[in-house]
N, C-alpha and C. Protein backbone atom coordinates (compact mmCIF):
# COMPACT_ATOMS: atom_id res chain seq x y z
N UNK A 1 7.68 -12.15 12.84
CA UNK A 1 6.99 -11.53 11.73
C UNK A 1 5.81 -12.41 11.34
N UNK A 2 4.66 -12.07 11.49
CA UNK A 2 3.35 -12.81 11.29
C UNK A 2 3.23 -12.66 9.53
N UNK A 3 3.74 -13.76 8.84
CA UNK A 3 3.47 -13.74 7.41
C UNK A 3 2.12 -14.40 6.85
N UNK A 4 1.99 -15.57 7.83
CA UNK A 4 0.45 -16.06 7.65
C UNK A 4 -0.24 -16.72 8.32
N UNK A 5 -1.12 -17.27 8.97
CA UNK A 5 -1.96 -17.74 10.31
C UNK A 5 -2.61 -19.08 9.74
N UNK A 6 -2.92 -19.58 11.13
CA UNK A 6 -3.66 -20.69 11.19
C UNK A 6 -4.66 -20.91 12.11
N UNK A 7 -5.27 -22.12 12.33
CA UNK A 7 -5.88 -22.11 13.25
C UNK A 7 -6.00 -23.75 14.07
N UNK A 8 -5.56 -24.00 15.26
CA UNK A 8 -5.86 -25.70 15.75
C UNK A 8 -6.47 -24.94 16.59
N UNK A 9 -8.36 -25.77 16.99
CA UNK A 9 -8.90 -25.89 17.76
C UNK A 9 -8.83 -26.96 19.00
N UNK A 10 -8.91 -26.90 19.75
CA UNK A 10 -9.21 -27.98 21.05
C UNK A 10 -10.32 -27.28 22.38
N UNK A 11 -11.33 -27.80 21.56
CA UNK A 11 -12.92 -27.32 22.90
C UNK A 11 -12.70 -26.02 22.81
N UNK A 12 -12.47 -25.38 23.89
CA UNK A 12 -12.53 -23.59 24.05
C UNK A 12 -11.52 -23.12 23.29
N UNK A 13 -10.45 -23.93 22.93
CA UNK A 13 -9.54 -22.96 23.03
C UNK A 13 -9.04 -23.23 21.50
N UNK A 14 -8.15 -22.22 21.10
CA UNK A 14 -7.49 -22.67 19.88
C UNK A 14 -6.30 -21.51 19.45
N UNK A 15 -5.24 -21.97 18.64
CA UNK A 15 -4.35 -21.38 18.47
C UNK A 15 -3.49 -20.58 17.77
N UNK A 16 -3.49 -19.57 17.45
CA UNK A 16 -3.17 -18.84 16.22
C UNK A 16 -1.45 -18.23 16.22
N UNK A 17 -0.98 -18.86 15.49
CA UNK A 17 0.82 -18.58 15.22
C UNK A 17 1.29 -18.02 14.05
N UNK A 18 2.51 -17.30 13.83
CA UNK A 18 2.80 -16.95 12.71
C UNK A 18 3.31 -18.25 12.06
N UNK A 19 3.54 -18.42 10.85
CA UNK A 19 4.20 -19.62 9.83
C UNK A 19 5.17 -19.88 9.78
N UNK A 20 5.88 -18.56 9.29
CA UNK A 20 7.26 -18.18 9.00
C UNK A 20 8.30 -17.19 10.06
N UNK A 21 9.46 -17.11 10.12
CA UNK A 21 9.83 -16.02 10.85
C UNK A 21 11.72 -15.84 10.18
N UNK A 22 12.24 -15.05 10.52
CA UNK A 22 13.68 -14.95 10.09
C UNK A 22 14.15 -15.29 10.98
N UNK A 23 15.47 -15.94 10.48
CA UNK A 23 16.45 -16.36 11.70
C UNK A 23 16.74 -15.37 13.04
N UNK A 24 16.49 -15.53 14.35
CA UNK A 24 16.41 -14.12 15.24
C UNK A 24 14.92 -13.38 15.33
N UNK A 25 14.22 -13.37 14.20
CA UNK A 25 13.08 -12.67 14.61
C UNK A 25 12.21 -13.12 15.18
N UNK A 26 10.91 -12.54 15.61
CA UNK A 26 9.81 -12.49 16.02
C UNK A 26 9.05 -13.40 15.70
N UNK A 27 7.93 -14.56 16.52
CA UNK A 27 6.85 -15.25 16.30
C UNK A 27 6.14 -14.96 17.32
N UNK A 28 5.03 -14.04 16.57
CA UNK A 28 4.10 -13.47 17.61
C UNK A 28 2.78 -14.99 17.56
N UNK A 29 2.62 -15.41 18.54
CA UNK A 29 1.32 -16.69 18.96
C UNK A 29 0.39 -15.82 19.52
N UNK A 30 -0.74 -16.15 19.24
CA UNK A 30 -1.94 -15.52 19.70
C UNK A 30 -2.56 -16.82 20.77
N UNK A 31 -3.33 -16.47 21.73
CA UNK A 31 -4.08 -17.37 22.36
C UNK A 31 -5.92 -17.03 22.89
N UNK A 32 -6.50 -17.88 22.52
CA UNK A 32 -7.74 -17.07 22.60
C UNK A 32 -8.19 -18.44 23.57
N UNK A 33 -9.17 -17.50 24.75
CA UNK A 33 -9.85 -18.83 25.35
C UNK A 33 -8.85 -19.08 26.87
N UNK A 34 -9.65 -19.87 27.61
CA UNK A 34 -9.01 -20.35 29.04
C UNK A 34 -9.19 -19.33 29.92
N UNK A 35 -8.69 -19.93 31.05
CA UNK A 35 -8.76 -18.64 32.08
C UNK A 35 -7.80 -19.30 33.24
N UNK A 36 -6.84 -20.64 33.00
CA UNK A 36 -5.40 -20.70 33.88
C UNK A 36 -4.41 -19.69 33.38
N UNK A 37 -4.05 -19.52 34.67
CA UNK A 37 -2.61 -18.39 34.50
C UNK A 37 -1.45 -19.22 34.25
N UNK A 38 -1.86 -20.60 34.62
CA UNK A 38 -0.32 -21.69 34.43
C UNK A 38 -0.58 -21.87 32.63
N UNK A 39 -1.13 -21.66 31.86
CA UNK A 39 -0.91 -21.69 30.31
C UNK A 39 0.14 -21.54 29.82
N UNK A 40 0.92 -22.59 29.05
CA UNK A 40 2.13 -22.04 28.61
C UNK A 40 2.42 -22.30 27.32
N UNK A 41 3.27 -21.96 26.42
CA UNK A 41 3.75 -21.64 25.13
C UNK A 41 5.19 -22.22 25.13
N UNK A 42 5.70 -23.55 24.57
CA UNK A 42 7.23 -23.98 24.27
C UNK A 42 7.58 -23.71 22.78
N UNK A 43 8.50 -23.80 22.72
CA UNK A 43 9.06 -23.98 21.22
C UNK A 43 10.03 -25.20 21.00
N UNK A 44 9.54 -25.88 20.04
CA UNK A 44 10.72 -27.21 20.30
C UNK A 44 11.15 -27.72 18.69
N UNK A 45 12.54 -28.18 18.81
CA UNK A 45 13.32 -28.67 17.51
C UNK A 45 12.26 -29.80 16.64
N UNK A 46 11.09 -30.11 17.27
CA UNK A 46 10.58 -31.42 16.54
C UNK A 46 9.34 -31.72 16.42
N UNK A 47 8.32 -32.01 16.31
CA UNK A 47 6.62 -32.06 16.34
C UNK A 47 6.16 -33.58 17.43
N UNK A 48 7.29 -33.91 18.13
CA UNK A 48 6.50 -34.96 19.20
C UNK A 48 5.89 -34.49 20.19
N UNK A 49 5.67 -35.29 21.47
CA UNK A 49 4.58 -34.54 22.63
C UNK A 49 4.78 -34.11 23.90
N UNK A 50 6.06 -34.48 24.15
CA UNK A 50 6.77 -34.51 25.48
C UNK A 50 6.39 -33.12 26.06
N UNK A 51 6.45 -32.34 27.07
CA UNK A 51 5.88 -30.91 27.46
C UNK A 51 7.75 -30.56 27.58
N UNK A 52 8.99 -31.75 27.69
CA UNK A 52 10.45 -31.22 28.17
C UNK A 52 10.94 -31.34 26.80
N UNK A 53 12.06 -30.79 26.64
CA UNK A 53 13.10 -30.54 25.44
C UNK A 53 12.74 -29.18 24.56
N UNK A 54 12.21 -28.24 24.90
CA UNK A 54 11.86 -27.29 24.47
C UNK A 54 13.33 -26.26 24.43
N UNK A 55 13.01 -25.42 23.75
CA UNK A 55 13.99 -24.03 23.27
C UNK A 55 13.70 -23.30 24.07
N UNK A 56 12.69 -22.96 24.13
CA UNK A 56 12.42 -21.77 25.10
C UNK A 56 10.43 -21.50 25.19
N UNK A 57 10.22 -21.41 26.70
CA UNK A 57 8.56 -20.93 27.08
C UNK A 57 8.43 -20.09 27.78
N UNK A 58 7.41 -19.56 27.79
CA UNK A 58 6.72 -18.24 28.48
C UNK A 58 5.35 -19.02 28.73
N UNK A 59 4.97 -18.40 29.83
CA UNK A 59 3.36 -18.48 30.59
C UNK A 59 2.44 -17.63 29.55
N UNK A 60 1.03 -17.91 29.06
CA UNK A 60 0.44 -16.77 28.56
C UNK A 60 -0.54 -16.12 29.49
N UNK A 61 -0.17 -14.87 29.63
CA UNK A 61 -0.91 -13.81 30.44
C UNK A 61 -2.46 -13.64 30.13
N UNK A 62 -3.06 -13.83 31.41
CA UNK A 62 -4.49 -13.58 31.76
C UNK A 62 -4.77 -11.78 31.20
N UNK A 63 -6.02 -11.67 30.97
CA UNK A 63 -7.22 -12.21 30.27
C UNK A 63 -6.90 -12.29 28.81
N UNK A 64 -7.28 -13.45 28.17
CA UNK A 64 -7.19 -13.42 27.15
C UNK A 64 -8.34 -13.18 26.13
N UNK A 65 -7.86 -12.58 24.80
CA UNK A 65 -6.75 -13.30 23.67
C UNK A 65 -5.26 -12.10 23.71
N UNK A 66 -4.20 -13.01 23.86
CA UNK A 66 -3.03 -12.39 24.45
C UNK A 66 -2.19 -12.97 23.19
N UNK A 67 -1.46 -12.00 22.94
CA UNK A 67 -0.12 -12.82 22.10
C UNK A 67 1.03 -12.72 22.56
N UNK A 68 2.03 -13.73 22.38
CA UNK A 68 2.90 -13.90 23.25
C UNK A 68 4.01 -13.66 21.77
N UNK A 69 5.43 -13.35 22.32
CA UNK A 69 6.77 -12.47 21.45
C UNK A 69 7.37 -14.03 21.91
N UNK A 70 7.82 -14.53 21.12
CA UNK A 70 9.02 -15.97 20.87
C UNK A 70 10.07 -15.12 20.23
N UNK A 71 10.79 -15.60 20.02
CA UNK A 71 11.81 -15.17 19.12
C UNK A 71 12.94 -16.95 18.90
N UNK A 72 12.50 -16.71 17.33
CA UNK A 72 13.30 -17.38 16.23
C UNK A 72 14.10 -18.03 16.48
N UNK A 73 14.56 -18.82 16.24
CA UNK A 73 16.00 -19.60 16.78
C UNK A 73 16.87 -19.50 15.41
N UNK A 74 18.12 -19.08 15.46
CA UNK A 74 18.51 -18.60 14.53
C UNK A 74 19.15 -19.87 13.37
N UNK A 75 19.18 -20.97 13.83
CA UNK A 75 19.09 -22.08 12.53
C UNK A 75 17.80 -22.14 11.37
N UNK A 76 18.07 -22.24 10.49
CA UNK A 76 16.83 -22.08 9.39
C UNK A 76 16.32 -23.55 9.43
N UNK A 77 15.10 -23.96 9.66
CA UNK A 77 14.32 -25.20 9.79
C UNK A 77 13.01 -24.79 10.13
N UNK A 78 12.39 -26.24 10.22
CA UNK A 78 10.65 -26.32 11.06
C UNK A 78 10.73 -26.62 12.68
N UNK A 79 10.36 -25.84 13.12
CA UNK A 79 10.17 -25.84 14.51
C UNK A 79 8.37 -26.36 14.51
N UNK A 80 8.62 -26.32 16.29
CA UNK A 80 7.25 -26.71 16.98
C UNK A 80 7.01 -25.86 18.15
N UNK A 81 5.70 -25.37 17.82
CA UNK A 81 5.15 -25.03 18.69
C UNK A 81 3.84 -25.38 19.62
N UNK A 82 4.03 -25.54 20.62
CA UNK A 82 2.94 -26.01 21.46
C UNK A 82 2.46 -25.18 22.38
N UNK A 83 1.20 -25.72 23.01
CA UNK A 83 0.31 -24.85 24.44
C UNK A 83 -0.13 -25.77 25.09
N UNK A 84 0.36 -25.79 26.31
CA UNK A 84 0.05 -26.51 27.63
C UNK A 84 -1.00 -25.79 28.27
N UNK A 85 -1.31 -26.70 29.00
CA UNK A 85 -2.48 -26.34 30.28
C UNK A 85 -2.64 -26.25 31.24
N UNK A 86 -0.96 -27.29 32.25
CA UNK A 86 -0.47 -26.44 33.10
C UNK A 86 0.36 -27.41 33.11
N UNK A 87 1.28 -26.74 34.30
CA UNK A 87 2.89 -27.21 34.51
C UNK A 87 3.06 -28.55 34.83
N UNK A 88 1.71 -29.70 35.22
CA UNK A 88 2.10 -31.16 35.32
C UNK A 88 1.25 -31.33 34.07
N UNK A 89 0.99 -30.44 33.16
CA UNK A 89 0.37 -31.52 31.49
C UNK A 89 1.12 -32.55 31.09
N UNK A 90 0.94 -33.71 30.25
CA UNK A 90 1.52 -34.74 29.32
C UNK A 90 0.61 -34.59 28.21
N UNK A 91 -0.05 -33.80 27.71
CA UNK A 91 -0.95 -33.85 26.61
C UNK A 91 -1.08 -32.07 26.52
N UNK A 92 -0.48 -31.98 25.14
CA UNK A 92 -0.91 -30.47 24.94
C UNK A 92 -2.47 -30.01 24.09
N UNK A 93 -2.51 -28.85 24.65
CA UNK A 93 -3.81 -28.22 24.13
C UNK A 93 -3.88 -28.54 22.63
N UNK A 94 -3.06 -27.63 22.17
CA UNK A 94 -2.39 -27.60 20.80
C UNK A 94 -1.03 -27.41 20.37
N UNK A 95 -0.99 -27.60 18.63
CA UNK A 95 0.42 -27.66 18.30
C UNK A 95 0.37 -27.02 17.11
N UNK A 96 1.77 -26.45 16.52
CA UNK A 96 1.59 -25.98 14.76
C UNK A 96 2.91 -25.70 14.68
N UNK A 97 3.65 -25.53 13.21
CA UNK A 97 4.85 -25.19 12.87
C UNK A 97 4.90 -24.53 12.43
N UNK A 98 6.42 -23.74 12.49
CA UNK A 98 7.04 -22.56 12.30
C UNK A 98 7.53 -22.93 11.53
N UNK A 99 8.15 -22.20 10.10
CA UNK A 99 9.36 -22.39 9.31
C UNK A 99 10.45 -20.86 9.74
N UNK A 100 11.58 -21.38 9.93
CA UNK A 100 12.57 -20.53 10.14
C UNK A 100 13.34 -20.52 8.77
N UNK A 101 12.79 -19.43 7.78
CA UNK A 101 13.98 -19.56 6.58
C UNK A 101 15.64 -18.42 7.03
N UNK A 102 16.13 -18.74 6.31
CA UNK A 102 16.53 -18.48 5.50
C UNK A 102 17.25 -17.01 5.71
N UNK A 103 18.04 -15.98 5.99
CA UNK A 103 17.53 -14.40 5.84
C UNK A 103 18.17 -14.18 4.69
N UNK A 104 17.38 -13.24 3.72
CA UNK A 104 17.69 -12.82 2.34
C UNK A 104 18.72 -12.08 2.47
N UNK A 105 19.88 -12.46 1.54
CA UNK A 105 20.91 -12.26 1.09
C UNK A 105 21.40 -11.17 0.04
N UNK A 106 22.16 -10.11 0.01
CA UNK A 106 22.00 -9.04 -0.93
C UNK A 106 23.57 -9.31 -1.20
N UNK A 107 23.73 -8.94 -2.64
CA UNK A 107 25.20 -9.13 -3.53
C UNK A 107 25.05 -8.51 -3.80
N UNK A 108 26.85 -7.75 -4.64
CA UNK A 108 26.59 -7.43 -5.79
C UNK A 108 27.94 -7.81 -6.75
N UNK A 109 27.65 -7.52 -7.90
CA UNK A 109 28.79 -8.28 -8.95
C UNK A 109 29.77 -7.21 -9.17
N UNK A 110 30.53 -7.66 -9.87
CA UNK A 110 31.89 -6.81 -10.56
C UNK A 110 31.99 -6.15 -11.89
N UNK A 111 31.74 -5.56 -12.45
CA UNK A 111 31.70 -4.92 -14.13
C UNK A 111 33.13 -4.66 -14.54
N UNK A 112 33.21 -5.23 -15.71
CA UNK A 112 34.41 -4.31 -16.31
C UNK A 112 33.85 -4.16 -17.59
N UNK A 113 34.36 -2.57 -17.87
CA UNK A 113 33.66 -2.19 -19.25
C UNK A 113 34.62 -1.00 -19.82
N UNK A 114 34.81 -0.33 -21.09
CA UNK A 114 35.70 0.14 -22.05
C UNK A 114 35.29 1.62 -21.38
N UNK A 115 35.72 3.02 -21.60
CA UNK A 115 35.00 3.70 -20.92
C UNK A 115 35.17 4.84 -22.21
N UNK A 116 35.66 4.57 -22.95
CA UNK A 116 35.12 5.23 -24.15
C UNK A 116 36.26 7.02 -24.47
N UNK A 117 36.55 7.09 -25.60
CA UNK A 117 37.15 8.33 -25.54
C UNK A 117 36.89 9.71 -25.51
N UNK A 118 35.38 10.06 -25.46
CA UNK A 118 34.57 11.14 -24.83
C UNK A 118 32.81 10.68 -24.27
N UNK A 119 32.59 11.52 -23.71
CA UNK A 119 30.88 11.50 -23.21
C UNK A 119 30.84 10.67 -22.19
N UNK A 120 29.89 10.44 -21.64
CA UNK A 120 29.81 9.07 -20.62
C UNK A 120 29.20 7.48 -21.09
N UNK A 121 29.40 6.86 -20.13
CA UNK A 121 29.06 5.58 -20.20
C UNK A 121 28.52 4.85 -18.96
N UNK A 122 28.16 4.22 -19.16
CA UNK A 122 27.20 3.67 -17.58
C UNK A 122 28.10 2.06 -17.21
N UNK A 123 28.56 2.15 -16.01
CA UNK A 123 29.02 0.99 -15.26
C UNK A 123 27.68 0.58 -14.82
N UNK A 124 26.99 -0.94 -14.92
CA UNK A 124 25.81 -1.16 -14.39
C UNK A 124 25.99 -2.50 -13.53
N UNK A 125 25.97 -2.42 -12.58
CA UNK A 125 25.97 -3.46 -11.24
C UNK A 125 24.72 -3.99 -10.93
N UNK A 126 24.99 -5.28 -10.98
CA UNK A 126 23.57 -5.83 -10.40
C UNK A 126 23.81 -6.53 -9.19
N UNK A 127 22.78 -6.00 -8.60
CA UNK A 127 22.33 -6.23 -6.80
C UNK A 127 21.51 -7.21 -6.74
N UNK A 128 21.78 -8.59 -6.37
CA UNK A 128 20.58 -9.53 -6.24
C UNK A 128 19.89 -9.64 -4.76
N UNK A 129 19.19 -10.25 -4.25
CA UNK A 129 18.46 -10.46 -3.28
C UNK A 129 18.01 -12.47 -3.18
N UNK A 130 18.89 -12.91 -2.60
CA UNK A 130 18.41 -14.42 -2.75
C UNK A 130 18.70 -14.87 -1.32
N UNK A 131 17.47 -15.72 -1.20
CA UNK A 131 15.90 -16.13 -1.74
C UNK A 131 15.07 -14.73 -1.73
N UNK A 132 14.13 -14.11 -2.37
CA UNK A 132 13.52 -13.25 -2.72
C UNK A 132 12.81 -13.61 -1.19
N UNK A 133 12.16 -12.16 -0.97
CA UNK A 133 11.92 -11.75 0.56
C UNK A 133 10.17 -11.47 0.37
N UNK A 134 9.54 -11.60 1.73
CA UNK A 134 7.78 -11.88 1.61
C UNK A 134 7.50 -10.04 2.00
N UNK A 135 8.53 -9.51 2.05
CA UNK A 135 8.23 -8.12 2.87
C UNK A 135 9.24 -7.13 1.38
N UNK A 136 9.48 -5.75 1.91
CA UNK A 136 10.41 -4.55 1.30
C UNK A 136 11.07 -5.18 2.06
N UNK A 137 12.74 -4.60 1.18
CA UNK A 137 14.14 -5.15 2.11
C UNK A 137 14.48 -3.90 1.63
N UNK A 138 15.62 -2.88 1.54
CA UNK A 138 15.79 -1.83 0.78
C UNK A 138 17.61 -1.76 1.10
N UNK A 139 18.37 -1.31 0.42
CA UNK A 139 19.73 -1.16 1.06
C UNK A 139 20.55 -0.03 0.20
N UNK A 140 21.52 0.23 1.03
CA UNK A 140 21.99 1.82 0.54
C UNK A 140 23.12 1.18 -0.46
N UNK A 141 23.68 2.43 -0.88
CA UNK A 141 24.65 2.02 -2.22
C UNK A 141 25.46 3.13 -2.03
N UNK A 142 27.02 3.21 -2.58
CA UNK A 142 27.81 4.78 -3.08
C UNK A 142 28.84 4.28 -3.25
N UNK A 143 29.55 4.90 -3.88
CA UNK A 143 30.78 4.77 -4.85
C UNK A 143 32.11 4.80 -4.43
N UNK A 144 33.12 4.65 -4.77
CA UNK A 144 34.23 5.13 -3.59
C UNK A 144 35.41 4.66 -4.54
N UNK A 145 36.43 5.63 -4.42
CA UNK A 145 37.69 5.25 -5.22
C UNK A 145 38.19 4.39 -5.07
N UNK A 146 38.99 4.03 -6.02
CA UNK A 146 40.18 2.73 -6.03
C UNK A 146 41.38 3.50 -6.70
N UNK A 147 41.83 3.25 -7.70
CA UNK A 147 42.55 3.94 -8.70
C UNK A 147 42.15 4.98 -9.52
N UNK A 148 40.97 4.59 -9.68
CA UNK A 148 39.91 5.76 -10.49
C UNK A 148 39.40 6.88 -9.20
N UNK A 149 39.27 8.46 -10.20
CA UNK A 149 38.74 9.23 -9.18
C UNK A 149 37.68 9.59 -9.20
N UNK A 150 36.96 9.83 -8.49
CA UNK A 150 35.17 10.53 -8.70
C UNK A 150 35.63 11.89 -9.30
N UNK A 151 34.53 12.52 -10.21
CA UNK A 151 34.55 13.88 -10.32
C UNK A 151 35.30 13.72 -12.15
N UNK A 152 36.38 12.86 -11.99
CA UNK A 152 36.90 13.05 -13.29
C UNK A 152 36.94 11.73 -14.04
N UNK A 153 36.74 10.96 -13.35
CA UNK A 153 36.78 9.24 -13.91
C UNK A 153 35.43 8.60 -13.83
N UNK A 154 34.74 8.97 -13.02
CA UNK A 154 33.29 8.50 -13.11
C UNK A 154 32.86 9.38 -12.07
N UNK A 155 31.56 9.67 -12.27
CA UNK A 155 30.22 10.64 -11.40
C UNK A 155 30.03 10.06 -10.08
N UNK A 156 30.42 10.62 -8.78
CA UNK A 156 30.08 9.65 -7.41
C UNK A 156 28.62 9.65 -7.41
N UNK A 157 28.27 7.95 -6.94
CA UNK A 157 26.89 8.10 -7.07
C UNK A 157 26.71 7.33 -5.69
N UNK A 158 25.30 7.66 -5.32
CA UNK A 158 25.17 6.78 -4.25
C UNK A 158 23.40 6.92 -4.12
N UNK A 159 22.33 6.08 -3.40
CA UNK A 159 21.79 6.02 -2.97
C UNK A 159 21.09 4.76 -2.56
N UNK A 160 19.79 4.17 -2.65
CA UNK A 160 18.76 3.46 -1.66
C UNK A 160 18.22 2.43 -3.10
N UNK A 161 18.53 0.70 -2.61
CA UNK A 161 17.63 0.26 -3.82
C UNK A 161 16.14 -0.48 -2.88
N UNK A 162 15.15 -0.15 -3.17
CA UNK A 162 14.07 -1.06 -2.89
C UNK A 162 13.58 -2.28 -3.49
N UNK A 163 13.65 -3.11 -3.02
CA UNK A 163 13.54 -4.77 -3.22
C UNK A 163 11.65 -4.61 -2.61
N UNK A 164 10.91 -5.21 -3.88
CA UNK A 164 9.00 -5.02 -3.54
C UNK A 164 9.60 -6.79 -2.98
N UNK A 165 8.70 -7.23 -2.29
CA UNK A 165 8.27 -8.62 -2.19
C UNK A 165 8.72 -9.14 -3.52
N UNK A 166 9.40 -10.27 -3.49
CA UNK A 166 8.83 -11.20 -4.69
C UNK A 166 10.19 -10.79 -5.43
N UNK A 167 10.68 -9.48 -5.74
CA UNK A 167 11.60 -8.83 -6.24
C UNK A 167 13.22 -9.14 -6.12
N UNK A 168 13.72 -9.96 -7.28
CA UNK A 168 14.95 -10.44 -6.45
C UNK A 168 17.11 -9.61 -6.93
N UNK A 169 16.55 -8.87 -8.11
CA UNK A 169 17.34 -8.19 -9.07
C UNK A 169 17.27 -6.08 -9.04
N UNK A 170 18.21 -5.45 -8.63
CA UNK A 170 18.26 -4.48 -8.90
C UNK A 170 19.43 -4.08 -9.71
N UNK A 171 19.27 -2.91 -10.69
CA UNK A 171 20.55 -2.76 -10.99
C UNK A 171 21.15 -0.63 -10.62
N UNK A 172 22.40 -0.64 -10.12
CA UNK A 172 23.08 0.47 -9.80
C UNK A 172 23.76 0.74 -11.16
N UNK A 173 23.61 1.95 -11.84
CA UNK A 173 24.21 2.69 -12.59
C UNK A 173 25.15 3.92 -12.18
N UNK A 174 26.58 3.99 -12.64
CA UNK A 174 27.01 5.06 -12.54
C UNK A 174 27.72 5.01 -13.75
N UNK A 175 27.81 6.59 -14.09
CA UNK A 175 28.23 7.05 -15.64
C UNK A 175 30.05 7.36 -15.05
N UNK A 176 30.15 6.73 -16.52
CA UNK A 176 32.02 6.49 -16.74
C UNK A 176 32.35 7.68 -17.63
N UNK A 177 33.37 8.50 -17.24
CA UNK A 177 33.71 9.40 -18.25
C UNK A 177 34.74 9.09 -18.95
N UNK A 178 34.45 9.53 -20.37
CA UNK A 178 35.66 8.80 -21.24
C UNK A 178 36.32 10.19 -21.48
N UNK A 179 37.96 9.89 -21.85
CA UNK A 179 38.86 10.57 -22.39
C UNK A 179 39.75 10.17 -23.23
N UNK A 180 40.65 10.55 -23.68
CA UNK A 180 41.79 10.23 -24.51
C UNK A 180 43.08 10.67 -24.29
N UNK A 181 43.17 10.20 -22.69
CA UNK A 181 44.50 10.44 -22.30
C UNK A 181 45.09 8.35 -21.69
N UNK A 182 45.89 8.26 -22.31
CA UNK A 182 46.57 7.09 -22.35
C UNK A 182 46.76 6.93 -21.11
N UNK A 183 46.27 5.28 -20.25
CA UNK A 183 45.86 5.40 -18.85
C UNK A 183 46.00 3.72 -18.28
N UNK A 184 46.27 2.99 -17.34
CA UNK A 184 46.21 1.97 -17.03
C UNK A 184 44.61 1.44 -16.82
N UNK A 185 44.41 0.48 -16.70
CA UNK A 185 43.09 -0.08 -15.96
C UNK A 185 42.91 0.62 -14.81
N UNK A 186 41.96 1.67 -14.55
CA UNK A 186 41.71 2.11 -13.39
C UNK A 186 40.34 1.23 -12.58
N UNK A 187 40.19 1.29 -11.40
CA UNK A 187 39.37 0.66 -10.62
C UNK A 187 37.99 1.68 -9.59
N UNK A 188 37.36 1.56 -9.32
CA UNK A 188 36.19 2.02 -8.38
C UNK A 188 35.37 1.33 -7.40
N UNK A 189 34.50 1.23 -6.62
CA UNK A 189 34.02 0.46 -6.26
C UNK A 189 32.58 0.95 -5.78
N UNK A 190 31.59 0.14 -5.48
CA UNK A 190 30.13 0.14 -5.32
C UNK A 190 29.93 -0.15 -3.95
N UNK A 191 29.87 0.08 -2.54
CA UNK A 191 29.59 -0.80 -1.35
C UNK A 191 28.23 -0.36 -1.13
N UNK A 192 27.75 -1.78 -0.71
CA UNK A 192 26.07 -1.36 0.20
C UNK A 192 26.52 -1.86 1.50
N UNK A 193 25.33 -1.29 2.03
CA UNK A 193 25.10 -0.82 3.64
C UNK A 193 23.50 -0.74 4.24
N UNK A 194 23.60 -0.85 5.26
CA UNK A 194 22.26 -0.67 6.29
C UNK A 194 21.37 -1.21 5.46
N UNK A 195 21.06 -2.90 5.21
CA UNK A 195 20.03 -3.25 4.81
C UNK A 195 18.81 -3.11 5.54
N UNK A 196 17.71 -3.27 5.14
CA UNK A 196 16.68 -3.62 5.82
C UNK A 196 15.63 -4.50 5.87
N UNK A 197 14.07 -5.00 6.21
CA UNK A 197 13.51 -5.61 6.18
C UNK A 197 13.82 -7.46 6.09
N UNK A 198 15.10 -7.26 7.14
CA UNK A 198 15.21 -8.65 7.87
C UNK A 198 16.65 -9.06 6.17
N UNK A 199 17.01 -8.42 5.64
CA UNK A 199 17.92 -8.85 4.89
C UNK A 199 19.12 -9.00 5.30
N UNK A 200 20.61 -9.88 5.06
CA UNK A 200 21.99 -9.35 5.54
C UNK A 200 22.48 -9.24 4.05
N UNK A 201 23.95 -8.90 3.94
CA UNK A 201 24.65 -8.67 3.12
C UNK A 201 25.39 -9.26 2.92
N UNK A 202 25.83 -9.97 1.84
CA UNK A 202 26.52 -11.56 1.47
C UNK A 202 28.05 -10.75 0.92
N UNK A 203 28.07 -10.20 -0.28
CA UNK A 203 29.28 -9.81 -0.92
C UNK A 203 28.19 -7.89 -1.31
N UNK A 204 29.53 -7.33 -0.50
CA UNK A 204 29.02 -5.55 0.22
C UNK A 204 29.94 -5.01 -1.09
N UNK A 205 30.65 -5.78 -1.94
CA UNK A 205 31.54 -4.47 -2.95
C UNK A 205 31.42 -5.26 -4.22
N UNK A 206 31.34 -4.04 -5.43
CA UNK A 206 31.07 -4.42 -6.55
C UNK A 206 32.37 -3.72 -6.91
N UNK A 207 33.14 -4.34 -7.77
CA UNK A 207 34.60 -3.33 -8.31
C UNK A 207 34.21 -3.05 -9.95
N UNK A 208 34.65 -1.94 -9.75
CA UNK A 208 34.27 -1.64 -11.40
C UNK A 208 36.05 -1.29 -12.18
N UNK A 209 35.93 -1.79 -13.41
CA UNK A 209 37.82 -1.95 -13.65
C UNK A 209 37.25 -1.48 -15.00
């Protein structure tokens, strides 16, 4: 995921990388300049100079400016990236780092609340997102029995929360119906699903009592 660019020059050539990437994803490198087909692209645990101890390289493909697909190493840290000039180099073209954060994390909490002896009432769950994400993350939501039933104990609800950039708090409402029939602590529950925009899911059920 190209979140933000740079630039190291050396004579013709120079090098443009993404910054950031998620654990597993994408670091698209750009290469502008040259005209060896032996050009190559490493990725390595550390910022020294050696051309061996790398993660993983690819050749960059003639004619350029070509960008080459890395993919992430799924520990969260600073990596290195380099460009050789050919397969007996000891001195690279250029170099720059990657940060591998982190992948944003989606919760949600537990409510317990009175549910009142007529009308409704709102169970309100909050969905966090930590560390807050540079992109949309969005993730589904719906309701599902425990002891309590949909239809007569609370309204089944379900749908989609969108997380903007930057955005780290949503909250899920579903309305509690109250009565006045003498009743134990009944229970419900909240699960999310199919996150997106590079998020996983830390704690998937919210219980409502």
């Amino acid at each position: 995921d190209q979140m933000s660019v740079w630039e190291i020059n050396y004579g013709d050539w120079f090098l443009v990388g993404s910054s950031s990437a998620l654990p597993g994803g994408t670091i698209a490198v750009q290469v502008f300049g040259g005209s060896s087909a032996t050009d190559w692209l490493a990725l390595y645990t550390n910022s020294g100079t050696a051309p061996s101890g790398y993660l993983s390289w690819g050749y960059v493909p003639l004619p350029r400016p070509q960008t080459v697909n890395m993919t992430a190493p799924t520990a969260p840290g600073t990596y290195n990236i380099r460009l050789w000039p050919n397969n007996t180099a000891t001195a690279a073209i250029g170099s720059c780092n990657v940060v591998v954060a982190a992948a944003p994390t989606l919760a949600i909490n537990d409510v317990t609340m009175v549910e009142g002896n007529s009308g409704t009432t709102s169970a309100n769950f909050t969905v966090t997102l930590t560390p807050a994400a540079g992109g949309t993350v969005t993730v589904a939501y719906a309701t599902a029995n425990g002891t309590a039933t949909s239809g007569s104990d609370y309204v089944p609800t379900t749908g989609t929360l969108t997380f903007t950039a930057g955005q780290t708090t949503q909250t899920v409402s579903v309305p509690i119906n109250g009565d006045t029939t003498p009743e134990a602590n009944e229970t419900f529950s909240v699960n999310l699903s199919g996150p997106t925009g590079g998020a996983v899911i830390g704690d998937p059920l919210g219980v409502g009592t």
